[in-house]
PDB file of N, CA and C in Angstrom:
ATOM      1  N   UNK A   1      54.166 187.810  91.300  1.00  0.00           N
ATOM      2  CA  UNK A   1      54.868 189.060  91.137  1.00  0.00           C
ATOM      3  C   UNK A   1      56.022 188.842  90.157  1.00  0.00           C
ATOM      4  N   UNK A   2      56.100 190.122  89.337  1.00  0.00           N
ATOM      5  CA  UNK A   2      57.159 190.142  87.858  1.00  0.00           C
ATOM      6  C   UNK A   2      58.654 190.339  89.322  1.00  0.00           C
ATOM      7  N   UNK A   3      59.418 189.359  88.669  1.00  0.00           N
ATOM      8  CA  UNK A   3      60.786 190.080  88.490  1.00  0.00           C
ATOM      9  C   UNK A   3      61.631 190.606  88.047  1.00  0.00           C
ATOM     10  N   UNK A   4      62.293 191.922  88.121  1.00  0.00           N
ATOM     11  CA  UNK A   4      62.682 192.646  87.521  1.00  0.00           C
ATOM     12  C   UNK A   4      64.242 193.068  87.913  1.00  0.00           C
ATOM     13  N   UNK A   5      65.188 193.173  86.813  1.00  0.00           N
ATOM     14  CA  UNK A   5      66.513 193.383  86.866  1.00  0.00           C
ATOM     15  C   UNK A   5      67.193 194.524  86.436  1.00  0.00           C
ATOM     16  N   UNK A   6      67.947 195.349  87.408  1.00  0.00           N
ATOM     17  CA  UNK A   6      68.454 196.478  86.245  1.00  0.00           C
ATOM     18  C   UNK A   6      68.915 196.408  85.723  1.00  0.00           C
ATOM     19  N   UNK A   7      68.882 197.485  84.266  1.00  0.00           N
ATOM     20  CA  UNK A   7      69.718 197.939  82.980  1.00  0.00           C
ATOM     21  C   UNK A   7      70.632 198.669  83.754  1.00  0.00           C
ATOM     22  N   UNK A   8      71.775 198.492  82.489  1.00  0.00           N
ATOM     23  CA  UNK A   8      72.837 199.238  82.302  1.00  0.00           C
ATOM     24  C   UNK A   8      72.405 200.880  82.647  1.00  0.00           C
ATOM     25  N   UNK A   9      71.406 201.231  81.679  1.00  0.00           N
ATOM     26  CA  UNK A   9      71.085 202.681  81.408  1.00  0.00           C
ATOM     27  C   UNK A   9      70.246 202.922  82.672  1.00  0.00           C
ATOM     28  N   UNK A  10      69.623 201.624  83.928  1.00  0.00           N
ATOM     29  CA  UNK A  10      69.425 202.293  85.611  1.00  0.00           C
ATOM     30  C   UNK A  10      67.799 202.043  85.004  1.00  0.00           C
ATOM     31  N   UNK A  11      67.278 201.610  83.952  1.00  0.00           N
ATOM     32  CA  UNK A  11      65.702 201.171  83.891  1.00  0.00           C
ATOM     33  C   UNK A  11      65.581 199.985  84.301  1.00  0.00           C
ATOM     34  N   UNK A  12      64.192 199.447  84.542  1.00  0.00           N
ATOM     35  CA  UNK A  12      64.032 197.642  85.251  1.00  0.00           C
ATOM     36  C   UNK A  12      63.413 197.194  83.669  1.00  0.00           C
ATOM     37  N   UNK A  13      63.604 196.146  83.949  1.00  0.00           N
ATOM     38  CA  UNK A  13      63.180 195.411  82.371  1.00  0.00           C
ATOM     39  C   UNK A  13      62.778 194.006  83.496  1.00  0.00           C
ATOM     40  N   UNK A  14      61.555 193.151  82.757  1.00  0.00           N
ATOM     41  CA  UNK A  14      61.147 192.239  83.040  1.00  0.00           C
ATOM     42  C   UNK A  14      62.088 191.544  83.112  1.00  0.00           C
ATOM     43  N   UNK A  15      61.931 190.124  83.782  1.00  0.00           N
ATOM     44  CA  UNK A  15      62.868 188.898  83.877  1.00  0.00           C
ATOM     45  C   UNK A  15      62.055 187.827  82.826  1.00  0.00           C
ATOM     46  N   UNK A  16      62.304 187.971  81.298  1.00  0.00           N
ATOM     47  CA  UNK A  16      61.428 186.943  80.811  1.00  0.00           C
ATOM     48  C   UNK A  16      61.593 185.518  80.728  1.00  0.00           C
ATOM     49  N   UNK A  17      62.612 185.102  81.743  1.00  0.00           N
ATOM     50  CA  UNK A  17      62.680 183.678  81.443  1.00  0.00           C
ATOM     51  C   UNK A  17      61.793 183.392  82.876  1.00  0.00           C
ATOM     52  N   UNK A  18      61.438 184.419  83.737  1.00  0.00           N
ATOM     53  CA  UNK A  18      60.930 183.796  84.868  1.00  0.00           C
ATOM     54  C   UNK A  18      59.300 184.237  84.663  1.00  0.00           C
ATOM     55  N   UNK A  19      58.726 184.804  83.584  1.00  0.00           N
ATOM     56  CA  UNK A  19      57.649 185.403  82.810  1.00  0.00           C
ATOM     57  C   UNK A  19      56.998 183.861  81.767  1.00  0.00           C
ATOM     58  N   UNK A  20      58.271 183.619  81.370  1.00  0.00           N
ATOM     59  CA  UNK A  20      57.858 182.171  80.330  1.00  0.00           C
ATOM     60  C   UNK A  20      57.381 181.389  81.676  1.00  0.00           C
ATOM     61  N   UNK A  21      58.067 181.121  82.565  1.00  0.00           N
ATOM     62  CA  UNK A  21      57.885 179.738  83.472  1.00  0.00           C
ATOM     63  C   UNK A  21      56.502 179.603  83.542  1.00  0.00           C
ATOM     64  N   UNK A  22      55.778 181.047  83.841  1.00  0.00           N
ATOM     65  CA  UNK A  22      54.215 181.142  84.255  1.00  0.00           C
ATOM     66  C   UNK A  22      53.191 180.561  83.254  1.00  0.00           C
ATOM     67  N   UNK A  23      53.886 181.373  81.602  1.00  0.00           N
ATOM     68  CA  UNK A  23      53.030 181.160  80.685  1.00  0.00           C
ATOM     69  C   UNK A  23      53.235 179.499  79.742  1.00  0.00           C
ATOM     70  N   UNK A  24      51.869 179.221  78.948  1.00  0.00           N
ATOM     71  CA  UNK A  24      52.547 178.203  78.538  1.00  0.00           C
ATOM     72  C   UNK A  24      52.567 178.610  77.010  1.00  0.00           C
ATOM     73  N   UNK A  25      54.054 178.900  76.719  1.00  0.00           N
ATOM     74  CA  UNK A  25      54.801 178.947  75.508  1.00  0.00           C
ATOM     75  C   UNK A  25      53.518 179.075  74.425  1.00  0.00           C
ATOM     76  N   UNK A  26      53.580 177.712  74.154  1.00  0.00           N
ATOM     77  CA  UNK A  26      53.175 176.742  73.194  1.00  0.00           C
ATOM     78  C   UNK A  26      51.490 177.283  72.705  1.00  0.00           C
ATOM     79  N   UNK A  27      50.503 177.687  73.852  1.00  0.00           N
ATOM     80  CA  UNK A  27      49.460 178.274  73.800  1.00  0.00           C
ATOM     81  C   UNK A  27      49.952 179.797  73.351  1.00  0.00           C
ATOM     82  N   UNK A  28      50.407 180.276  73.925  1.00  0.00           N
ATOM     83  CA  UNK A  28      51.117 182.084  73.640  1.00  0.00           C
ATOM     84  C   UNK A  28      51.618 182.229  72.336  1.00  0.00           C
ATOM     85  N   UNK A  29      52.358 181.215  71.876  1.00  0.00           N
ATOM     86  CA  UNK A  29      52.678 181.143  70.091  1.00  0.00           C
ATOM     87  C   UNK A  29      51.309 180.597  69.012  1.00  0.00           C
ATOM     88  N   UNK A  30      50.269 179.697  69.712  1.00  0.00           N
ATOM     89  CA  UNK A  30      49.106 179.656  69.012  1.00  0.00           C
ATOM     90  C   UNK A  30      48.662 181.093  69.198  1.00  0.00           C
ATOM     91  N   UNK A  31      48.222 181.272  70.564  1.00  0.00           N
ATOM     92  CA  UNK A  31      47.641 183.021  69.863  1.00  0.00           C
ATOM     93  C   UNK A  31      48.058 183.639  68.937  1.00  0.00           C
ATOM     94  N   UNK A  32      48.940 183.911  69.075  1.00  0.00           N
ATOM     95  CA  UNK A  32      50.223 185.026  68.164  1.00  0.00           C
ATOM     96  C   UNK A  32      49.772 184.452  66.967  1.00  0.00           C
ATOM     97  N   UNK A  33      50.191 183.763  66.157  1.00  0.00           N
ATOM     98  CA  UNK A  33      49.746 183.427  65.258  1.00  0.00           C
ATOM     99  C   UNK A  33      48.429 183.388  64.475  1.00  0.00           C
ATOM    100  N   UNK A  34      47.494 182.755  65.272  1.00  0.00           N
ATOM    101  CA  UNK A  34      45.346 183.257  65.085  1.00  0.00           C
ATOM    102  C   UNK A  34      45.546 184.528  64.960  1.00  0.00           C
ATOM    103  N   UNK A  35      45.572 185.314  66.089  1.00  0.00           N
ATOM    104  CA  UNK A  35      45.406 186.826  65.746  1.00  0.00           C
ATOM    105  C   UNK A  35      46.444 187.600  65.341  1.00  0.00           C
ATOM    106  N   UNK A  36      47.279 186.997  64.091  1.00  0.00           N
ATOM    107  CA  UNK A  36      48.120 187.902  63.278  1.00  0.00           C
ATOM    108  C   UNK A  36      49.107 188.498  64.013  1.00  0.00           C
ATOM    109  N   UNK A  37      49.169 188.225  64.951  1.00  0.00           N
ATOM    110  CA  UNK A  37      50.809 189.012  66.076  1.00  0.00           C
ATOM    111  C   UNK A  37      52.093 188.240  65.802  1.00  0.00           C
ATOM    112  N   UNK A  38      52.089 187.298  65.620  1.00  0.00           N
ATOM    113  CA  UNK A  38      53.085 186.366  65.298  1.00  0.00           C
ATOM    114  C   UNK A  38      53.077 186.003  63.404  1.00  0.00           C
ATOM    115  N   UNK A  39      54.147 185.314  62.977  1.00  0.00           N
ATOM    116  CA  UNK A  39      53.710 184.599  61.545  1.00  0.00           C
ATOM    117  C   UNK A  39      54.952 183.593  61.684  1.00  0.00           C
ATOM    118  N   UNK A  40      54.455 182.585  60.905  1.00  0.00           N
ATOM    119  CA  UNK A  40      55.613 181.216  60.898  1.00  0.00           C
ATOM    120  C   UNK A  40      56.333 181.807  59.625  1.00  0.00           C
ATOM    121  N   UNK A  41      57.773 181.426  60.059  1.00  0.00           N
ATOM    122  CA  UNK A  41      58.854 181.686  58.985  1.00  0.00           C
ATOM    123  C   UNK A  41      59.088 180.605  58.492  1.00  0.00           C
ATOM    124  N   UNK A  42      58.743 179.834  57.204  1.00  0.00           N
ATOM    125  CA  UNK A  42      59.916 179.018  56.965  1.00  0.00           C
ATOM    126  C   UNK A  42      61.217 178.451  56.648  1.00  0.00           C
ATOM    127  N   UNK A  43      62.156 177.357  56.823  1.00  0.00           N
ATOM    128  CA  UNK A  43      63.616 177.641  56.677  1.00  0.00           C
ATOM    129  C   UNK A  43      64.007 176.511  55.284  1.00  0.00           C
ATOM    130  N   UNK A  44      63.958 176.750  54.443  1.00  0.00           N
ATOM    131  CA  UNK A  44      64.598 176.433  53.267  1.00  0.00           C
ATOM    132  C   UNK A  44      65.904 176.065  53.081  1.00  0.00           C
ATOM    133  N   UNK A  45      66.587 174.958  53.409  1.00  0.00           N
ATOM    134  CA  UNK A  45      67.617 174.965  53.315  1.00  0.00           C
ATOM    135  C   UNK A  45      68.408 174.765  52.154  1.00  0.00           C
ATOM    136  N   UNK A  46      69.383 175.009  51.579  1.00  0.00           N
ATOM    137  CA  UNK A  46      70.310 175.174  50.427  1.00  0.00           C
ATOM    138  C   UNK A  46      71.335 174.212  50.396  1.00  0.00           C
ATOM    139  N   UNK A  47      71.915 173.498  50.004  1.00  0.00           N
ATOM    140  CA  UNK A  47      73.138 172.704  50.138  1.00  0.00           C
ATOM    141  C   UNK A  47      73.970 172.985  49.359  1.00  0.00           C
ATOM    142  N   UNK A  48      75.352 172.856  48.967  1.00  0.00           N
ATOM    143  CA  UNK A  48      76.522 172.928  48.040  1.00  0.00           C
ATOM    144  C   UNK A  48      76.957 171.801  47.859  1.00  0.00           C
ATOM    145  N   UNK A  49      77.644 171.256  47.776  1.00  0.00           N
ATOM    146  CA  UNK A  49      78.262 169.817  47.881  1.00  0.00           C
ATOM    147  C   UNK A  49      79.777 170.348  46.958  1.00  0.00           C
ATOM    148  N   UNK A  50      80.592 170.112  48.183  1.00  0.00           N
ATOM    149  CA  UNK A  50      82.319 170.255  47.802  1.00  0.00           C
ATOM    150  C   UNK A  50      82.919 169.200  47.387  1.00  0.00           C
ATOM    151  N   UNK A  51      83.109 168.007  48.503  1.00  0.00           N
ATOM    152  CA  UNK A  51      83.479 166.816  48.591  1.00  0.00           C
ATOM    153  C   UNK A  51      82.897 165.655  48.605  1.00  0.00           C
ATOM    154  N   UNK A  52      83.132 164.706  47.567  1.00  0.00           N
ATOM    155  CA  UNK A  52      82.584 163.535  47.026  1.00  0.00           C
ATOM    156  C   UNK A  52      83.329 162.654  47.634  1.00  0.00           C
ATOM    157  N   UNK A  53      83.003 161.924  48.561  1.00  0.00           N
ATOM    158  CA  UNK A  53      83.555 160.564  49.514  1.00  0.00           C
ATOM    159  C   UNK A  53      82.250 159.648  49.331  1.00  0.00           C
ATOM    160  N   UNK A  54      82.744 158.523  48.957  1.00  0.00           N
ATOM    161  CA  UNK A  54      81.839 156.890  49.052  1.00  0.00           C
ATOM    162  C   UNK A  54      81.623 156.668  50.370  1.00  0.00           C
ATOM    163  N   UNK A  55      81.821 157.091  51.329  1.00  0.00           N
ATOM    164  CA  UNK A  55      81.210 157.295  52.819  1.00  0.00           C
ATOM    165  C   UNK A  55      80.203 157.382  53.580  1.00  0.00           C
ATOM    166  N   UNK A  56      79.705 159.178  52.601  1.00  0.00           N
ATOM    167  CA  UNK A  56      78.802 159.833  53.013  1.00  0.00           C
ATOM    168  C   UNK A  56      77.900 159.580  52.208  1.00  0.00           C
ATOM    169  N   UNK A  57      77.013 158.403  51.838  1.00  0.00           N
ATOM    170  CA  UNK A  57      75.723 158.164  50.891  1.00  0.00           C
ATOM    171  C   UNK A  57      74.840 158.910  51.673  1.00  0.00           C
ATOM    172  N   UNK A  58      74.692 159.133  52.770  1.00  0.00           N
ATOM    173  CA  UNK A  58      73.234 159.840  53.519  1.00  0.00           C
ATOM    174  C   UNK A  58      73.490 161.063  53.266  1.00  0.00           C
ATOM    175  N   UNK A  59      74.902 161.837  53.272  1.00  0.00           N
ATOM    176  CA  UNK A  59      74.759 163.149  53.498  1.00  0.00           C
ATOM    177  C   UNK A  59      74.626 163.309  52.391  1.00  0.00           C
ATOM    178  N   UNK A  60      74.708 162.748  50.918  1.00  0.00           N
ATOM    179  CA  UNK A  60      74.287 163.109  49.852  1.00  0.00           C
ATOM    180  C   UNK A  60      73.260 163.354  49.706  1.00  0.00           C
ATOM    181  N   UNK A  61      72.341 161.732  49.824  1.00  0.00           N
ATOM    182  CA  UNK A  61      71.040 162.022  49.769  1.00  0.00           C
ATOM    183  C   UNK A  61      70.208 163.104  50.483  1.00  0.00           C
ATOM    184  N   UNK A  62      70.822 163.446  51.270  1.00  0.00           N
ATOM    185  CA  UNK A  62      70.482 164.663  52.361  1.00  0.00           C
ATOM    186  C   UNK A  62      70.284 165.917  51.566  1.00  0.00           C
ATOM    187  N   UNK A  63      72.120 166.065  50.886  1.00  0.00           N
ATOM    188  CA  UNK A  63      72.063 166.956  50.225  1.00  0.00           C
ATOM    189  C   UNK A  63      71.516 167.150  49.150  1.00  0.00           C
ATOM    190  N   UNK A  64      71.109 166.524  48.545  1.00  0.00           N
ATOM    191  CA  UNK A  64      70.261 166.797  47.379  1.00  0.00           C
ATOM    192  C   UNK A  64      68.889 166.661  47.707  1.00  0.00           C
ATOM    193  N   UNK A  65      68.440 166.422  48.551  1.00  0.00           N
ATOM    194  CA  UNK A  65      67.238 167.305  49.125  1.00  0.00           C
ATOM    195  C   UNK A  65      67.479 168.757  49.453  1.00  0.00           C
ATOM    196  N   UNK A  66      68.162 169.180  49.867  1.00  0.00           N
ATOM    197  CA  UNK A  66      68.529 170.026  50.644  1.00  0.00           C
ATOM    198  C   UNK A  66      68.757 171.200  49.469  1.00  0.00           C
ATOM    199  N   UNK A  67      67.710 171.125  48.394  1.00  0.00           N
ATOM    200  CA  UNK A  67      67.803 172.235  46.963  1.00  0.00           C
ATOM    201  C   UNK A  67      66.920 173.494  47.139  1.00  0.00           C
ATOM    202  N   UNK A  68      66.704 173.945  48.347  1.00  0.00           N
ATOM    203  CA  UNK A  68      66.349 174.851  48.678  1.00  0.00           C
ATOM    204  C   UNK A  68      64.423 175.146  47.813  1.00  0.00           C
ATOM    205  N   UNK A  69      64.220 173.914  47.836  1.00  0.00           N
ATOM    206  CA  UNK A  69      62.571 174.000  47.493  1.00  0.00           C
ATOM    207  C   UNK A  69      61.874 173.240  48.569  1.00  0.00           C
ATOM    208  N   UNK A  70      62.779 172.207  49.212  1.00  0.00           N
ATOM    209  CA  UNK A  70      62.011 171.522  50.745  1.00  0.00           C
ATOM    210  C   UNK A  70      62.407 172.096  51.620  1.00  0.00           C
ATOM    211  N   UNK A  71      61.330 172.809  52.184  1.00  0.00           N
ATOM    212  CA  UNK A  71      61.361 173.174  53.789  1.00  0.00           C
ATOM    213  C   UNK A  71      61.854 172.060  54.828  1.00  0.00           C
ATOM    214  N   UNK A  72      62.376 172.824  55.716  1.00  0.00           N
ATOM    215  CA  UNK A  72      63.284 171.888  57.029  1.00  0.00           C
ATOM    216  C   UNK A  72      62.357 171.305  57.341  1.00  0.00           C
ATOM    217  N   UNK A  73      60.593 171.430  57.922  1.00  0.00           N
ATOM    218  CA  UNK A  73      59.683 170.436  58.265  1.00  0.00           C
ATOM    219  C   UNK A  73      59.644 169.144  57.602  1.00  0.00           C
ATOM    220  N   UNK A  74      60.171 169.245  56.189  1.00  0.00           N
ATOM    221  CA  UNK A  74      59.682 168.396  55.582  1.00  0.00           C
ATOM    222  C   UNK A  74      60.909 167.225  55.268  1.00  0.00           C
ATOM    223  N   UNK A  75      62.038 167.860  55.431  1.00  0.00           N
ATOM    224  CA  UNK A  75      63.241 167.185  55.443  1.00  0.00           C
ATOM    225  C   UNK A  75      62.993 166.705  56.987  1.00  0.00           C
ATOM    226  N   UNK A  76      62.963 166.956  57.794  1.00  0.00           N
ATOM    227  CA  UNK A  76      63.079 166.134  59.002  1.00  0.00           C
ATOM    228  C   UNK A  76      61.922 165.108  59.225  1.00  0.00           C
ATOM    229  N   UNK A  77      60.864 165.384  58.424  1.00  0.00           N
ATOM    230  CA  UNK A  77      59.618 163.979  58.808  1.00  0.00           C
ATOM    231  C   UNK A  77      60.486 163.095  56.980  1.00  0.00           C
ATOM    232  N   UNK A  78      60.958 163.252  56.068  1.00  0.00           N
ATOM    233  CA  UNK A  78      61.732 162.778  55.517  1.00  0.00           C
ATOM    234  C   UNK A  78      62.535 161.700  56.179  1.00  0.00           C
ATOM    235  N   UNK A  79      63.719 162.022  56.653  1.00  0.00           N
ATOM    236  CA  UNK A  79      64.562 161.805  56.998  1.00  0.00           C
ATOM    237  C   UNK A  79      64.556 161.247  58.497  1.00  0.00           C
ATOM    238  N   UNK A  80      63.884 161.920  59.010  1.00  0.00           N
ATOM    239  CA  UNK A  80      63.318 161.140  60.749  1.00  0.00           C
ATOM    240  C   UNK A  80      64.695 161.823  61.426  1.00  0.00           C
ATOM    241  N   UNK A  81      65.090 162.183  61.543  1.00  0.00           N
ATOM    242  CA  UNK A  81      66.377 162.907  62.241  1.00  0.00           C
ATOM    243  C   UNK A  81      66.042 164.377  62.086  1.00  0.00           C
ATOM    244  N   UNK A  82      66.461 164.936  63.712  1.00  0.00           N
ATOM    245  CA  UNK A  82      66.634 166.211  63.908  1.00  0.00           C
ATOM    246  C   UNK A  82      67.236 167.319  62.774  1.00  0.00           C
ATOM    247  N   UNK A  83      67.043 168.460  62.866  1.00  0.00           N
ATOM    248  CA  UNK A  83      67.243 169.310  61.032  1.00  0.00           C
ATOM    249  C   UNK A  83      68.860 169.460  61.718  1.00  0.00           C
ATOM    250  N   UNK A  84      69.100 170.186  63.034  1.00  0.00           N
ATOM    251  CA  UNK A  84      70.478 169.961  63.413  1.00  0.00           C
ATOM    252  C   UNK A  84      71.239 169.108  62.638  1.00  0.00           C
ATOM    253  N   UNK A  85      70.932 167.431  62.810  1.00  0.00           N
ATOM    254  CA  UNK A  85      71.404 166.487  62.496  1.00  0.00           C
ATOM    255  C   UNK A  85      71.609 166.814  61.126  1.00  0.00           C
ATOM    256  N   UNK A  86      70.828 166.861  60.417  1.00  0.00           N
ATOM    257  CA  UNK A  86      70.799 166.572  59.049  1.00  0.00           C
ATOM    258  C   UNK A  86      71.794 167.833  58.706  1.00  0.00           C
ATOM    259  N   UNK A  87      71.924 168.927  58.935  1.00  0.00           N
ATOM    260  CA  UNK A  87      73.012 169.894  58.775  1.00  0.00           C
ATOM    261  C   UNK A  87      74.504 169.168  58.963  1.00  0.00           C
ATOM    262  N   UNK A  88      74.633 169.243  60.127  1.00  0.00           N
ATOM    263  CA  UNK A  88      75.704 168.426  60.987  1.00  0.00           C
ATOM    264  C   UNK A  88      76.327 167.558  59.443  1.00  0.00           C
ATOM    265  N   UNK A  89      75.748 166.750  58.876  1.00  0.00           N
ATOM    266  CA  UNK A  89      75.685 165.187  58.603  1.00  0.00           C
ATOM    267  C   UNK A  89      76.390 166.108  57.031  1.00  0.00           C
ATOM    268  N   UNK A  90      75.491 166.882  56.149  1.00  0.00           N
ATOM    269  CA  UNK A  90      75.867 167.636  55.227  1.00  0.00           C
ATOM    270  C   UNK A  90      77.147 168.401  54.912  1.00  0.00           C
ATOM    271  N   UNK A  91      77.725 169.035  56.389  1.00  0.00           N
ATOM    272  CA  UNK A  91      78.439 170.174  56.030  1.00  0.00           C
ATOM    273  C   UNK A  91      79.931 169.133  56.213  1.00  0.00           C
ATOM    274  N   UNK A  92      79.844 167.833  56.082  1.00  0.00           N
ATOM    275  CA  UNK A  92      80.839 166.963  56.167  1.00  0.00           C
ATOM    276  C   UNK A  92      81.166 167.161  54.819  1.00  0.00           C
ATOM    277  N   UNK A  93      80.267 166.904  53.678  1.00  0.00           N
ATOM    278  CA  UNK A  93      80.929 166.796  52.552  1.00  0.00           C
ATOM    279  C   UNK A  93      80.311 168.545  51.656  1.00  0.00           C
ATOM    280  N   UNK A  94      79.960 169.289  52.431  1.00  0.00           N
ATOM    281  CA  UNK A  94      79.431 170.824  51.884  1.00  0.00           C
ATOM    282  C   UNK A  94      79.111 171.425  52.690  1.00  0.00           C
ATOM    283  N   UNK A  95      78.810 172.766  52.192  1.00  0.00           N
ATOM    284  CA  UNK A  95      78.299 173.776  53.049  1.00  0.00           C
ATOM    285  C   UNK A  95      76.542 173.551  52.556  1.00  0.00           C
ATOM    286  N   UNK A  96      76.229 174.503  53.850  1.00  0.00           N
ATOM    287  CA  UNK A  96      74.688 174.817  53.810  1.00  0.00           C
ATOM    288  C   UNK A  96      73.903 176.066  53.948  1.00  0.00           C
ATOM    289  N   UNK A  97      73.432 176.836  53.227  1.00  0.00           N
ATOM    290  CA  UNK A  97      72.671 178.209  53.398  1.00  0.00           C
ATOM    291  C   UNK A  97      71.608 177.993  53.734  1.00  0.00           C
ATOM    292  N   UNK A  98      71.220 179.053  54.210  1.00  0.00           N
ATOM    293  CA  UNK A  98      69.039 179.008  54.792  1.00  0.00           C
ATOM    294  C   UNK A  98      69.084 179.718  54.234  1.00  0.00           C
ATOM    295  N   UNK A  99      67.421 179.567  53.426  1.00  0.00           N
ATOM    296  CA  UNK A  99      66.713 180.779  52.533  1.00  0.00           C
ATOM    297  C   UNK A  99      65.409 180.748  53.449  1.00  0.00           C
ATOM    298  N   UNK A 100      64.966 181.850  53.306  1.00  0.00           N
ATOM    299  CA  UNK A 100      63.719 182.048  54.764  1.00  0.00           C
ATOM    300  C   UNK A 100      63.033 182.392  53.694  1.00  0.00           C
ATOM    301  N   UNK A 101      61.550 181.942  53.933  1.00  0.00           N
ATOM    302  CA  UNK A 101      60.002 182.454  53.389  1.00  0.00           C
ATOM    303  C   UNK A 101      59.170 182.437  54.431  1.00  0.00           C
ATOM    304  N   UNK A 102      58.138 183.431  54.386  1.00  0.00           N
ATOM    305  CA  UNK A 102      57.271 183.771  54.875  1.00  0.00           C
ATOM    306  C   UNK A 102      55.687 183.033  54.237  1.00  0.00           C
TER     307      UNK A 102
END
């Protein structure tokens, strides 16, 4: 049985975190995807580079990957570190934009 919580506006709305528990994710996002209900976004990340410190050799090299033509998949099997990380590690010596493609 669904559980259900009231709205503000006095309607019930599903409980979807107790809706996920049932389903498994991971199969529910393969569907979506096969039959066109879903689509993968990809995240392109952008780098700037402000500050030049003899420190940060990784976050360079990071950042200059980070030219907004490698997708985050590909920077993280790159790099072997979480895309978090690799942000994190960047915005030490720059900032970072996402450019999204479909």
């Amino acid at each position: 049985k669904v559980k259900t919580a009231p709205t503000t506006t006095g309607k019930r709305r599903q409980d979807w975190k107790s809706i996920l528990q049932e389903v498994d994710h991971r199969r529910f996002v393969t569907f979506g995807v096969i039959h066109g209900m879903l689509r993968r976004v990809h995240n392109y990340p952008f780098a700037v580079v402000r500050n030049y410190k003899q420190s940060s050799v990784l976050a360079y090299q990071i950042a200059e990957q980070m030219n907004g033509r490698m997708c985050d998949d590909a920077l993280v099997c790159h790099f072997e570190r979480p895309i978090d990380e690799l942000i994190r590690l960047v915005r030490t010596v720059g900032n970072v934009a996402d450019l999204y493609a479909t």
